[in-house]
C-alpha atoms as a PDB file:
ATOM      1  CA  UNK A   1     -16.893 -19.111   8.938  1.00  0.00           C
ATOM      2  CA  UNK A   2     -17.298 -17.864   5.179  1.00  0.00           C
ATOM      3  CA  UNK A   3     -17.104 -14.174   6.721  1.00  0.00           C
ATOM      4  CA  UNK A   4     -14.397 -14.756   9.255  1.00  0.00           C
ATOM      5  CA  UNK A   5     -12.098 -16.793   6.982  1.00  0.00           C
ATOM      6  CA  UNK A   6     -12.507 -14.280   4.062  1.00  0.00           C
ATOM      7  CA  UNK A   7     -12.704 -10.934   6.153  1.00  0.00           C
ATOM      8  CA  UNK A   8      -9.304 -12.190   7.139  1.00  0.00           C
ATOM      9  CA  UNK A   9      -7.555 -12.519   3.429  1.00  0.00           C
ATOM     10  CA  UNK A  10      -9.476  -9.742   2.725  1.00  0.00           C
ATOM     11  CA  UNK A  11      -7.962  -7.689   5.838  1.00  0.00           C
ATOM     12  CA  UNK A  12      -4.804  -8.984   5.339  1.00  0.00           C
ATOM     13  CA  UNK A  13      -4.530  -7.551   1.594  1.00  0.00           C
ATOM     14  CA  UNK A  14      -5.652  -3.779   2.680  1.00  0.00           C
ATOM     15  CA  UNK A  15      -3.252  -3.788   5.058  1.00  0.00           C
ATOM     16  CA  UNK A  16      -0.511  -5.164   2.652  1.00  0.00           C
ATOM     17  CA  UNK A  17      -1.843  -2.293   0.167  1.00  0.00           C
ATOM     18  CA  UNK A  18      -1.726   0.339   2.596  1.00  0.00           C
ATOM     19  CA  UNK A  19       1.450  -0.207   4.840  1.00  0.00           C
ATOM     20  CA  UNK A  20       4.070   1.774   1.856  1.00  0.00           C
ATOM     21  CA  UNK A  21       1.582   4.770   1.866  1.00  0.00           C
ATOM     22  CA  UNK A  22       1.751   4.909   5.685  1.00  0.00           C
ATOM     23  CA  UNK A  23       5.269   4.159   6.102  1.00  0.00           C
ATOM     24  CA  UNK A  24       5.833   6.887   3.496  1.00  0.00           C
ATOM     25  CA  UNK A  25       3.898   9.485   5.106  1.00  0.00           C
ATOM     26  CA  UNK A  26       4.844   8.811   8.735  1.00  0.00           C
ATOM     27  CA  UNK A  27       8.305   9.139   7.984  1.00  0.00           C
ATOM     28  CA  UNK A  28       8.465  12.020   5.542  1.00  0.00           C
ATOM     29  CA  UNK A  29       5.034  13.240   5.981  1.00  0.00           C
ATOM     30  CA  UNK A  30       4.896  13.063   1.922  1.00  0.00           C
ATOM     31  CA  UNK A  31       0.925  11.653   0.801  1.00  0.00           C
ATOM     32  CA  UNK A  32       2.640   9.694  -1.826  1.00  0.00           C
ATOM     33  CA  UNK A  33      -0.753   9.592  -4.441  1.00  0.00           C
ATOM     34  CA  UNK A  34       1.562   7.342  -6.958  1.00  0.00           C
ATOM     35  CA  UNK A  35       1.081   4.510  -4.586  1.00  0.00           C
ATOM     36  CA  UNK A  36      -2.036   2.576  -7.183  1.00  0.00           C
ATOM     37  CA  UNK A  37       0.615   3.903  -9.888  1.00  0.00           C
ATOM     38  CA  UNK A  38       3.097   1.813  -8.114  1.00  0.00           C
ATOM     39  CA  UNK A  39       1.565  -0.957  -7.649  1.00  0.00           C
ATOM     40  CA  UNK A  40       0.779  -1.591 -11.161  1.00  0.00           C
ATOM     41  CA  UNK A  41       3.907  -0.532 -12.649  1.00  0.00           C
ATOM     42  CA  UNK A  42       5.471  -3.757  -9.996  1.00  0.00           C
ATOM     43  CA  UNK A  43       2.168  -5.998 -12.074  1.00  0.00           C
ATOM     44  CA  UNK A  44       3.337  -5.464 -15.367  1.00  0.00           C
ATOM     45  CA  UNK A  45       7.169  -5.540 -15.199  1.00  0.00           C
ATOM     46  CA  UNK A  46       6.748  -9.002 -13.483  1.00  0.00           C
ATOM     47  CA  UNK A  47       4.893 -10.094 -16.019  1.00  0.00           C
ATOM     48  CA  UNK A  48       6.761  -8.453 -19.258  1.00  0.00           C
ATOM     49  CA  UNK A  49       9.791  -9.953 -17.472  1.00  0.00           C
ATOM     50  CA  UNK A  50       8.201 -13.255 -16.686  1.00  0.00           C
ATOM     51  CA  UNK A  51       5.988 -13.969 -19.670  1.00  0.00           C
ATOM     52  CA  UNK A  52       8.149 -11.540 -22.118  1.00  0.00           C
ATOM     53  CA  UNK A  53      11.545 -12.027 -21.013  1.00  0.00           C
ATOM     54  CA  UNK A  54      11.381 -15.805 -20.366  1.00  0.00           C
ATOM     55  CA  UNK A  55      13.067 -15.028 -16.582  1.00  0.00           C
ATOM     56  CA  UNK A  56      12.818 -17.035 -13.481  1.00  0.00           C
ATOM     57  CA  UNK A  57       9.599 -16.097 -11.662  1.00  0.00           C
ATOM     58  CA  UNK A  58      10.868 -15.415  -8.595  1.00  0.00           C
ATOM     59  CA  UNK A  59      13.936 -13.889 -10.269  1.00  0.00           C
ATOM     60  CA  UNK A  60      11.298 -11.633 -12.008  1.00  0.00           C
ATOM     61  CA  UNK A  61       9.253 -10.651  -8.948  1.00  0.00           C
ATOM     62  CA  UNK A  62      12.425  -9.158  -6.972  1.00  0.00           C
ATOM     63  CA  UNK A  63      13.690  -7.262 -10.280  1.00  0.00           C
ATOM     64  CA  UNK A  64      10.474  -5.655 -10.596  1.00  0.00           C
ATOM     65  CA  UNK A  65       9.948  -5.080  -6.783  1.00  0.00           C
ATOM     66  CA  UNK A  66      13.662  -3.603  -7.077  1.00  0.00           C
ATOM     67  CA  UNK A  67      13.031  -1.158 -10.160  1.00  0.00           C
ATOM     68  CA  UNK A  68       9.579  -0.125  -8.184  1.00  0.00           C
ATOM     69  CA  UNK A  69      11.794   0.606  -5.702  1.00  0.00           C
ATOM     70  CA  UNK A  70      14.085   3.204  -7.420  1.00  0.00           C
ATOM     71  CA  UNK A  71      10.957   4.611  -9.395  1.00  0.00           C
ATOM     72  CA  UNK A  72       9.928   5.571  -6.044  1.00  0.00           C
ATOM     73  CA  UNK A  73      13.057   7.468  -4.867  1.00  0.00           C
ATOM     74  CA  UNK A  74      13.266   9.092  -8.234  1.00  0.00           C
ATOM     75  CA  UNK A  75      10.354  10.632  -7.934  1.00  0.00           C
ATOM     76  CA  UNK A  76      11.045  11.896  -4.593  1.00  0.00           C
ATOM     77  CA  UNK A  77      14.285  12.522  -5.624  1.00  0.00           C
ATOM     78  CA  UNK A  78      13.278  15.049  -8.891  1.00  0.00           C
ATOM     79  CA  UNK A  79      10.077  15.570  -8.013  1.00  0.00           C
ATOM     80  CA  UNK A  80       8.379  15.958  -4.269  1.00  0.00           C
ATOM     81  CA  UNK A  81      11.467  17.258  -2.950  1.00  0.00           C
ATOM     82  CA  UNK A  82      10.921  20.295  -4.522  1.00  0.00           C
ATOM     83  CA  UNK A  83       7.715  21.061  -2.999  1.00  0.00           C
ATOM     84  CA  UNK A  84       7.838  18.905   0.190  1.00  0.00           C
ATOM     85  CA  UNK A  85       6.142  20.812   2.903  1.00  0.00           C
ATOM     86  CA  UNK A  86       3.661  21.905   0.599  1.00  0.00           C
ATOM     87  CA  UNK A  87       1.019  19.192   1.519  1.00  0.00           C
ATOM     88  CA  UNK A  88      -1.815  20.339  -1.689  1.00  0.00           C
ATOM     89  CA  UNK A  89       1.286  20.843  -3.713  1.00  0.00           C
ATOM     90  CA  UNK A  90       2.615  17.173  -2.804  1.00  0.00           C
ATOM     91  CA  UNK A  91      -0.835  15.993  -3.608  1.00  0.00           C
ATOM     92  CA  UNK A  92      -1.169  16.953  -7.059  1.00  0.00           C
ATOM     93  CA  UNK A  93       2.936  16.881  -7.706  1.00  0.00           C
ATOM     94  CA  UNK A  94       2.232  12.572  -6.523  1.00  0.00           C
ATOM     95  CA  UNK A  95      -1.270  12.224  -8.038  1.00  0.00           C
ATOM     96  CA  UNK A  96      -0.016  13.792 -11.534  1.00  0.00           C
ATOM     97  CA  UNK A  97       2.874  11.303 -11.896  1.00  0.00           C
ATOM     98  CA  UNK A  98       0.981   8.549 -11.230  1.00  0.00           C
ATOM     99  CA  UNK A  99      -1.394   9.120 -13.390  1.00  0.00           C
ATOM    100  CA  UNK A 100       0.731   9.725 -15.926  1.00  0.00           C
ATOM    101  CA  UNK A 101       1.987   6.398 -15.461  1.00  0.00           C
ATOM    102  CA  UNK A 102      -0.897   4.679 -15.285  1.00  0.00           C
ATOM    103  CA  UNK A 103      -2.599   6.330 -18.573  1.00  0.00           C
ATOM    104  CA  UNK A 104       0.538   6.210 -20.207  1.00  0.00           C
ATOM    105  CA  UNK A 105       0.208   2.027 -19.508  1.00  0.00           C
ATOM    106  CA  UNK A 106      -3.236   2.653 -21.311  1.00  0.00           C
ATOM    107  CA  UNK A 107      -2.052   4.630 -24.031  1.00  0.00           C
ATOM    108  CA  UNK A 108       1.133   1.390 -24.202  1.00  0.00           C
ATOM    109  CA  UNK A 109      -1.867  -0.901 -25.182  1.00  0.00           C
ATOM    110  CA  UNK A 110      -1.698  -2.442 -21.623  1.00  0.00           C
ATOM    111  CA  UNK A 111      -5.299  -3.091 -21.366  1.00  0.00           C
ATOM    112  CA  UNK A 112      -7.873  -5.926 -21.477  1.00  0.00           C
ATOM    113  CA  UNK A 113      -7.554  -9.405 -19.043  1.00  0.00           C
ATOM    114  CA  UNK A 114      -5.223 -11.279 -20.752  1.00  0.00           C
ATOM    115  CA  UNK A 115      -2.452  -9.714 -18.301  1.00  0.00           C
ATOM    116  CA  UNK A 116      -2.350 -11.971 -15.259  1.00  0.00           C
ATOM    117  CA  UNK A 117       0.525 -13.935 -13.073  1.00  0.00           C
ATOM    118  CA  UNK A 118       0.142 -17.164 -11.764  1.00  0.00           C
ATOM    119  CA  UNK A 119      -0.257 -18.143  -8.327  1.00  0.00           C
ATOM    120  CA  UNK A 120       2.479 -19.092  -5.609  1.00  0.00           C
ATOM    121  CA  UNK A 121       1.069 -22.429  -4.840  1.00  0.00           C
ATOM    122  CA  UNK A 122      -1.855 -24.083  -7.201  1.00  0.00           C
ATOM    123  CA  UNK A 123      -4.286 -26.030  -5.529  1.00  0.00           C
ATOM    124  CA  UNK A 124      -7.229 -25.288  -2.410  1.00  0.00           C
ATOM    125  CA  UNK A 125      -8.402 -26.533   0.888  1.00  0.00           C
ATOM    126  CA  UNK A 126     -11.136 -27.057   2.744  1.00  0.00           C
ATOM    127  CA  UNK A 127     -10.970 -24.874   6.239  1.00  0.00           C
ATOM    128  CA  UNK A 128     -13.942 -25.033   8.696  1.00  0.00           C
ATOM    129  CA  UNK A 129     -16.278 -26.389   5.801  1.00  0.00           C
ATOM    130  CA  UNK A 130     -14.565 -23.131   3.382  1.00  0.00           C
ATOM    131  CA  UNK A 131     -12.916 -23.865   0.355  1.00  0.00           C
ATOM    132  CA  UNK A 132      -9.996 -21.365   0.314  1.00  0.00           C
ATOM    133  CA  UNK A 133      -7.230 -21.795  -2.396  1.00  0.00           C
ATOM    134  CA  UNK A 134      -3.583 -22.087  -0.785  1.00  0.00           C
ATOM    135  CA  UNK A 135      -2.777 -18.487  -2.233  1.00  0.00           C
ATOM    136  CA  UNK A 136      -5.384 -16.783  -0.548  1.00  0.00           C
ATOM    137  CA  UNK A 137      -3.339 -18.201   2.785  1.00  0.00           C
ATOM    138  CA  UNK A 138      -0.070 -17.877   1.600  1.00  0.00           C
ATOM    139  CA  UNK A 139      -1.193 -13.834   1.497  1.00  0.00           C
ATOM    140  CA  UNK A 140      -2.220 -13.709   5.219  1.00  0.00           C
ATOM    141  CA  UNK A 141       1.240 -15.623   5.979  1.00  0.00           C
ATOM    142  CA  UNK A 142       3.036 -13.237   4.324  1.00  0.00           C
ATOM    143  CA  UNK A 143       1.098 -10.497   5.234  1.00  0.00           C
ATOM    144  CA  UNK A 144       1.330 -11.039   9.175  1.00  0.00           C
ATOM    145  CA  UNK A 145       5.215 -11.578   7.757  1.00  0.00           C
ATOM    146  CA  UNK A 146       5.463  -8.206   6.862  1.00  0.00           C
ATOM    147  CA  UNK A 147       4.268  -6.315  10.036  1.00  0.00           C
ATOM    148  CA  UNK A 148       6.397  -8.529  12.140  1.00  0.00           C
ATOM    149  CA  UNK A 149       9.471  -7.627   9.286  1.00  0.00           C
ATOM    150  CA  UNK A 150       8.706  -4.289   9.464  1.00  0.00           C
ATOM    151  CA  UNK A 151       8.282  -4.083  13.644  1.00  0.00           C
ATOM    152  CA  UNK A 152      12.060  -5.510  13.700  1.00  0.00           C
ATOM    153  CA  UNK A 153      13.599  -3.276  11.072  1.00  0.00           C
ATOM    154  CA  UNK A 154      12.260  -0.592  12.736  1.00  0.00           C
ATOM    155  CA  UNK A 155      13.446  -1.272  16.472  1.00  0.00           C
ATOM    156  CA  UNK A 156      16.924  -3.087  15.620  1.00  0.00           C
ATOM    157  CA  UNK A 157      18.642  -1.831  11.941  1.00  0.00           C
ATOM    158  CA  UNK A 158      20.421   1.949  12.273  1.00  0.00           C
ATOM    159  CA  UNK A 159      18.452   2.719   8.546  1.00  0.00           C
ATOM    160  CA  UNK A 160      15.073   1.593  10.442  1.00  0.00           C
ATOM    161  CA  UNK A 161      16.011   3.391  14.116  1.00  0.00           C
ATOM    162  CA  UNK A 162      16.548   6.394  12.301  1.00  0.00           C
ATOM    163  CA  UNK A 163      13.313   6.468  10.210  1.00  0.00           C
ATOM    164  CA  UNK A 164      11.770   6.035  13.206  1.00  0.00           C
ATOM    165  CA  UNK A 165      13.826   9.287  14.819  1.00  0.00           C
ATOM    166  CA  UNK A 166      12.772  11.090  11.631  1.00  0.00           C
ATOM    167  CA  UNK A 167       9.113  10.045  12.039  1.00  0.00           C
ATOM    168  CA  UNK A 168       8.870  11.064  15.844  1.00  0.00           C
ATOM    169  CA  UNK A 169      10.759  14.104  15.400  1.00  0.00           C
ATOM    170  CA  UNK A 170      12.454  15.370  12.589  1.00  0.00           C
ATOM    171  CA  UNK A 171      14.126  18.534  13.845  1.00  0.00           C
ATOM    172  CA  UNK A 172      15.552  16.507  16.705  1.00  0.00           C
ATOM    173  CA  UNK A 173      16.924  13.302  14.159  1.00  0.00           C
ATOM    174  CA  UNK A 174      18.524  16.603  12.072  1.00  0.00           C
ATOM    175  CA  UNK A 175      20.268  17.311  15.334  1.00  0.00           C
ATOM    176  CA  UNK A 176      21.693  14.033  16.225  1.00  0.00           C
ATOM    177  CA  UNK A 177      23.180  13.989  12.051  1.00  0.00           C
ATOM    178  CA  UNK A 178      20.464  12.230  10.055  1.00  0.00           C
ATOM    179  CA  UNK A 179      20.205  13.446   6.948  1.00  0.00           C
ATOM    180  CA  UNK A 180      16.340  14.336   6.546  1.00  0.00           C
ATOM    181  CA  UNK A 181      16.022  14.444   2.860  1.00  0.00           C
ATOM    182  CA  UNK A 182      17.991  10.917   2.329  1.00  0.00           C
ATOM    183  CA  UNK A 183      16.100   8.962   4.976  1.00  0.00           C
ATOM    184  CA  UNK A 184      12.537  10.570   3.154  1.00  0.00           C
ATOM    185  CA  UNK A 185      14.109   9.120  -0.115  1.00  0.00           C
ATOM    186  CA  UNK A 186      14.811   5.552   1.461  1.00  0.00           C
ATOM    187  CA  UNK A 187      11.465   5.869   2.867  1.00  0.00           C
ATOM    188  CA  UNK A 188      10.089   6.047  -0.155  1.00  0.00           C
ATOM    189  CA  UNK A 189      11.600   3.296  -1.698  1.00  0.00           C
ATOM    190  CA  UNK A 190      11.124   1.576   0.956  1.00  0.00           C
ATOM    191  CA  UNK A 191       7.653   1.992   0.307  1.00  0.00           C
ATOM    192  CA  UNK A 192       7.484   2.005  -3.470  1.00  0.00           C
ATOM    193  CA  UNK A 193       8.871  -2.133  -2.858  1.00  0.00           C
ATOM    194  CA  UNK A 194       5.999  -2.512  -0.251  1.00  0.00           C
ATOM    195  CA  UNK A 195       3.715  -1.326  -3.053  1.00  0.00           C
ATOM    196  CA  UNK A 196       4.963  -3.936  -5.284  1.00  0.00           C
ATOM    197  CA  UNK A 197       5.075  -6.613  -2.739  1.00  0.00           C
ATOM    198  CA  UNK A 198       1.640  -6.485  -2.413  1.00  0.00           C
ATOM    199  CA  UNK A 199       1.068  -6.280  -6.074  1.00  0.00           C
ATOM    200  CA  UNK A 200       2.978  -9.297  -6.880  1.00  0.00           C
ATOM    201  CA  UNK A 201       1.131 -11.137  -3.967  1.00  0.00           C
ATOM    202  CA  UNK A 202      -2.599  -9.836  -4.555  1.00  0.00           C
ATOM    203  CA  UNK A 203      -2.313  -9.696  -8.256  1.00  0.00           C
ATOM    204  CA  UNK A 204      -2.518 -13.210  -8.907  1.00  0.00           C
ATOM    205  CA  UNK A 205      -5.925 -13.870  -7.507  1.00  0.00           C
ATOM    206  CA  UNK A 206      -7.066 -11.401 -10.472  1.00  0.00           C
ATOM    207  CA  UNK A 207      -5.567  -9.535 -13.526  1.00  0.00           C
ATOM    208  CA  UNK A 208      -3.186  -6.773 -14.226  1.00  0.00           C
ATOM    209  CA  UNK A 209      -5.693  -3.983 -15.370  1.00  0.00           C
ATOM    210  CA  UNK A 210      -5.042   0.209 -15.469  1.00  0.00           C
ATOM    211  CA  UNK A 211      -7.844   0.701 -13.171  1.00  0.00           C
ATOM    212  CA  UNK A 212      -6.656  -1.338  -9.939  1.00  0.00           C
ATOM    213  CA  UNK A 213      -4.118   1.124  -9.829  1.00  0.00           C
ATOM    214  CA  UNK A 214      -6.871   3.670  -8.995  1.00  0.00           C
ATOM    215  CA  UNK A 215      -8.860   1.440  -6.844  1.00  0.00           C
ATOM    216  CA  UNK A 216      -5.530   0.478  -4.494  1.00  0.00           C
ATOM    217  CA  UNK A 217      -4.804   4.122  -4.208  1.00  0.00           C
ATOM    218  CA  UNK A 218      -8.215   5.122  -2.611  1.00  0.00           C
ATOM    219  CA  UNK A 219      -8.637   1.556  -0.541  1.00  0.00           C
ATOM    220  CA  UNK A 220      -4.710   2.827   0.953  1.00  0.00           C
ATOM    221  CA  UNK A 221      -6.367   6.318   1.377  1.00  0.00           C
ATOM    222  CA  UNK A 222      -9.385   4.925   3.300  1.00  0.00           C
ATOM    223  CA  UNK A 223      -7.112   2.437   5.846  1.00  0.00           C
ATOM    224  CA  UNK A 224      -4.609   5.356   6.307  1.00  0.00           C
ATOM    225  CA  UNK A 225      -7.182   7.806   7.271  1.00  0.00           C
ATOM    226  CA  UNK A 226      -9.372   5.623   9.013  1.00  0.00           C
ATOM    227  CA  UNK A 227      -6.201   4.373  11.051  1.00  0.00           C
ATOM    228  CA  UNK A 228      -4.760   7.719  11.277  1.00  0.00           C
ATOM    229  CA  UNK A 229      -2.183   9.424   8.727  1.00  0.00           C
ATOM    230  CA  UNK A 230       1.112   8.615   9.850  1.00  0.00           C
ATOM    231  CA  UNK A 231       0.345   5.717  12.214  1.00  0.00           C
ATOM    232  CA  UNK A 232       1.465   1.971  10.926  1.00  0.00           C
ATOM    233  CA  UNK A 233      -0.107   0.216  13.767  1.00  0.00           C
ATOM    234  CA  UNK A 234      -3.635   2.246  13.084  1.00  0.00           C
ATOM    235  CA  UNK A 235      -3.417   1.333   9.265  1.00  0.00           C
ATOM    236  CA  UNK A 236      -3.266  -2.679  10.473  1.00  0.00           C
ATOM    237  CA  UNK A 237      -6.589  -1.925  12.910  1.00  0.00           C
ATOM    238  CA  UNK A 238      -8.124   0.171  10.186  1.00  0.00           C
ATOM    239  CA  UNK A 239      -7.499  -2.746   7.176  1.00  0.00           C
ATOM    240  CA  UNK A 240      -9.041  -4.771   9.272  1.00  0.00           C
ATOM    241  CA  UNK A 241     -12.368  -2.949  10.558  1.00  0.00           C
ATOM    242  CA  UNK A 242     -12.559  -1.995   7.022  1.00  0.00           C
ATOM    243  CA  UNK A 243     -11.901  -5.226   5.542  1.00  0.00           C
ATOM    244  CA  UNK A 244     -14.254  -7.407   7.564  1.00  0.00           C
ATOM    245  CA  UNK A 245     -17.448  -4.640   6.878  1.00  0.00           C
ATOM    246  CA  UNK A 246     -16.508  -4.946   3.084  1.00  0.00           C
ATOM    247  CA  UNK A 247     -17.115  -8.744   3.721  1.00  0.00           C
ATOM    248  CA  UNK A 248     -20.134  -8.493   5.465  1.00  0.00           C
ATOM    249  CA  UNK A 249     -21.587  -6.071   2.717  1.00  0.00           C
ATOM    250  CA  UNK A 250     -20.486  -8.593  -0.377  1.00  0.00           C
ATOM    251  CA  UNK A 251     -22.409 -10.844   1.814  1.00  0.00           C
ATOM    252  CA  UNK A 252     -25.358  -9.008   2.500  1.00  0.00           C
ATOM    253  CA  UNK A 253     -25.723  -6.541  -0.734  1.00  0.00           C
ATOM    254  CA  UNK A 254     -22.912  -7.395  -2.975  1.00  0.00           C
ATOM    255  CA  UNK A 255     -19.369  -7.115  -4.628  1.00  0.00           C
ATOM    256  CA  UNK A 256     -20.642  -3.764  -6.310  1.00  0.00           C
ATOM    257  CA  UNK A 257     -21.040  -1.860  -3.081  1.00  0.00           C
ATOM    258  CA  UNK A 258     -17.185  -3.042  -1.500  1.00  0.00           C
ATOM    259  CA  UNK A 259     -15.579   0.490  -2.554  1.00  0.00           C
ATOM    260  CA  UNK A 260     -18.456   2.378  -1.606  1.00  0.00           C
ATOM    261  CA  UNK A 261     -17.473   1.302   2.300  1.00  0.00           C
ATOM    262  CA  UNK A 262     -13.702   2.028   1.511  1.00  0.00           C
ATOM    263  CA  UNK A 263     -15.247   6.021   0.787  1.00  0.00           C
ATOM    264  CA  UNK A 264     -17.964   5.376   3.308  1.00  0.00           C
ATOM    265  CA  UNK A 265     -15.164   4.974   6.078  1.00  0.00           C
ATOM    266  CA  UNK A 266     -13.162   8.025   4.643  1.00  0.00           C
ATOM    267  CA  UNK A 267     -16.413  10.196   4.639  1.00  0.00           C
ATOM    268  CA  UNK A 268     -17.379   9.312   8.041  1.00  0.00           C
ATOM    269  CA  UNK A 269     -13.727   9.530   9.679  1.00  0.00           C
ATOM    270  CA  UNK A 270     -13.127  13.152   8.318  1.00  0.00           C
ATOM    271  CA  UNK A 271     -16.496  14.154   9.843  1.00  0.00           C
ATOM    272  CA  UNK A 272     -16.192  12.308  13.571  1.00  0.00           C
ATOM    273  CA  UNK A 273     -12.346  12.065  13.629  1.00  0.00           C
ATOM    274  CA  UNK A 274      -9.987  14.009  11.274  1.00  0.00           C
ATOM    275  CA  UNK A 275      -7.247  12.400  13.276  1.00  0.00           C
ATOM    276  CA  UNK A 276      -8.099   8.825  12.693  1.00  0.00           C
ATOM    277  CA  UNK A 277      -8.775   6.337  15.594  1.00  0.00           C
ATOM    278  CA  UNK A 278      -4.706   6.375  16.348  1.00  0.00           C
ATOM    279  CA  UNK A 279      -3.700   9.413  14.688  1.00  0.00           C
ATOM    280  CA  UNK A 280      -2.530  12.702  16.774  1.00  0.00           C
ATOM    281  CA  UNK A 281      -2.455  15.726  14.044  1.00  0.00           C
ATOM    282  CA  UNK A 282      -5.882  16.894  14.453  1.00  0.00           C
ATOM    283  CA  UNK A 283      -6.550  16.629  17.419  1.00  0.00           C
ATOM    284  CA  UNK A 284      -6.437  20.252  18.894  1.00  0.00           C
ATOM    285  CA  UNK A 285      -8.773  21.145  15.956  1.00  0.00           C
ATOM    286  CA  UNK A 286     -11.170  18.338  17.472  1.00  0.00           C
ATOM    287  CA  UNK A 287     -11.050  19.822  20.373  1.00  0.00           C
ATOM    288  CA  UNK A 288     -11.842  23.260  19.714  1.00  0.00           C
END
């Protein structure tokens, strides 16, 4: 029960860590490596407008979620536009600016453990003979809240019909008069906010540090590959294969080796399939 109930938070929070960097790429086909950067920028304005500022907490959570939000399209916006297309040069462009960001946090003096946000709801449970705390299963709730949020935008708003257009076919969504280059910039707000979503829901069962920036970024890598770049429903399968063998391996070996099967599972995927288990761009190469 200790691995079920647990591989189940912990699936839950890869997939709420990964679903921005999919939506991202499988609507603009941008790998948008300021995703960690993202995530902790959402971290620390909650809390310097929280704890600094003296605002409302939940007040404080959709401000920061909000300026996340229009980071994100400002750095499409003056940034990976230029060199969209250019998948190494989109890379680096993403992967520079967020690590600007997140050493320039470092360089701020944001460092050390004394950064953290408090939880939703205080208090634990016993489930199936498991203690659980009642913010571990707020995060599934709102997790499986997401995907169903983000099914309906997708199938019945005209701003999430015609992301979809421009992720299924972007020549023909040009054609029918949707503007390519301002649906890639909502998408990556979009994103950017589902970045800091997860941030202000995971980052209260630890503390605000520089490095989780890094460590989100390669565990949103791993499901996204693993899934299949591009595909949302294949990121959701792949947090979850991923998150339960992390589970089993805190279990069996320990915490230390949980990232090591995040870059286990991208090693292993680029080497059987480049495409991912739900992912289509590889696949002639597979078969030749």
């Amino acid at each position: 029960m200790d691995i079920l109930i647990y591989g189940t938070i912990n699936s839950v929070s890869l997939a709420l860590m990964a679903l921005g960097f999919a939506l991202v790429y499988g609507i603009s086909r941008v790998a948008n490596f300021a995703h960690g950067a993202l995530y902790v920028v959402t971290g620390f304005l909650t809390w310097s407008l929280f704890k600094g500022a003296g605002l409302n907490y939940a007040l404080s959570i959709a401000l920061a979620m909000l300026f996340t939000g229009l980071i994100g399209a400002l750095i499409y916006q003056f940034f990976l536009i230029r060199v969209r297309g250019m998948a190494i040069s989109e890379i680096i462009a993403s992967y520079a600016i967020g690590l600007a960001i997140l050493e320039g946090f470092r360089w701020g003096g944001f460092k050390g453990m004394t950064y953290t946000l408090p939880p939703f709801v205080e208090g634990s449970m016993v489930l199936a003979g498991t203690p659980v705390d009642y913010h571990r299963l707020l995060v599934v709730l709102i997790g499986f809240g997401v995907v169903a949020f983000l099914w309906a935008f997708t199938h019945y708003s005209r701003i999430g019909l015609a992301l979809r257009g421009m992720a299924q076919d972007e020549r023909a969504a040009l054609m029918l008069g949707i503007d390519s280059d301002l649906m890639a910039v909502v998408a990556m707000a979009f994103g950017s906010m589902l970045a800091g979503l997860s941030a202000v829901v995971l980052l209260p069962l630890g503390n605000i540090v520089v490095e989780k920036g890094y460590d989100v970024l390669i565990q949103a890598i791993a499901v996204c590959i693993v899934g299949g770049l591009g595909s949302w429903f294949g990121a959701v399968v792949a947090a979850f294969i991923i998150g339960f063998a992390q589970i089993v391996t805190v279990v069996w070996w320990g915490a230390h080796f949980q990232m090591v099967v995040a870059l286990l599972a991208i090693i292993f995927t680029l080497v059987l399939r480049p495409s991912g288990l739900f992912g289509r761009q590889k696949e002639l190469e597979e078969r030749v």
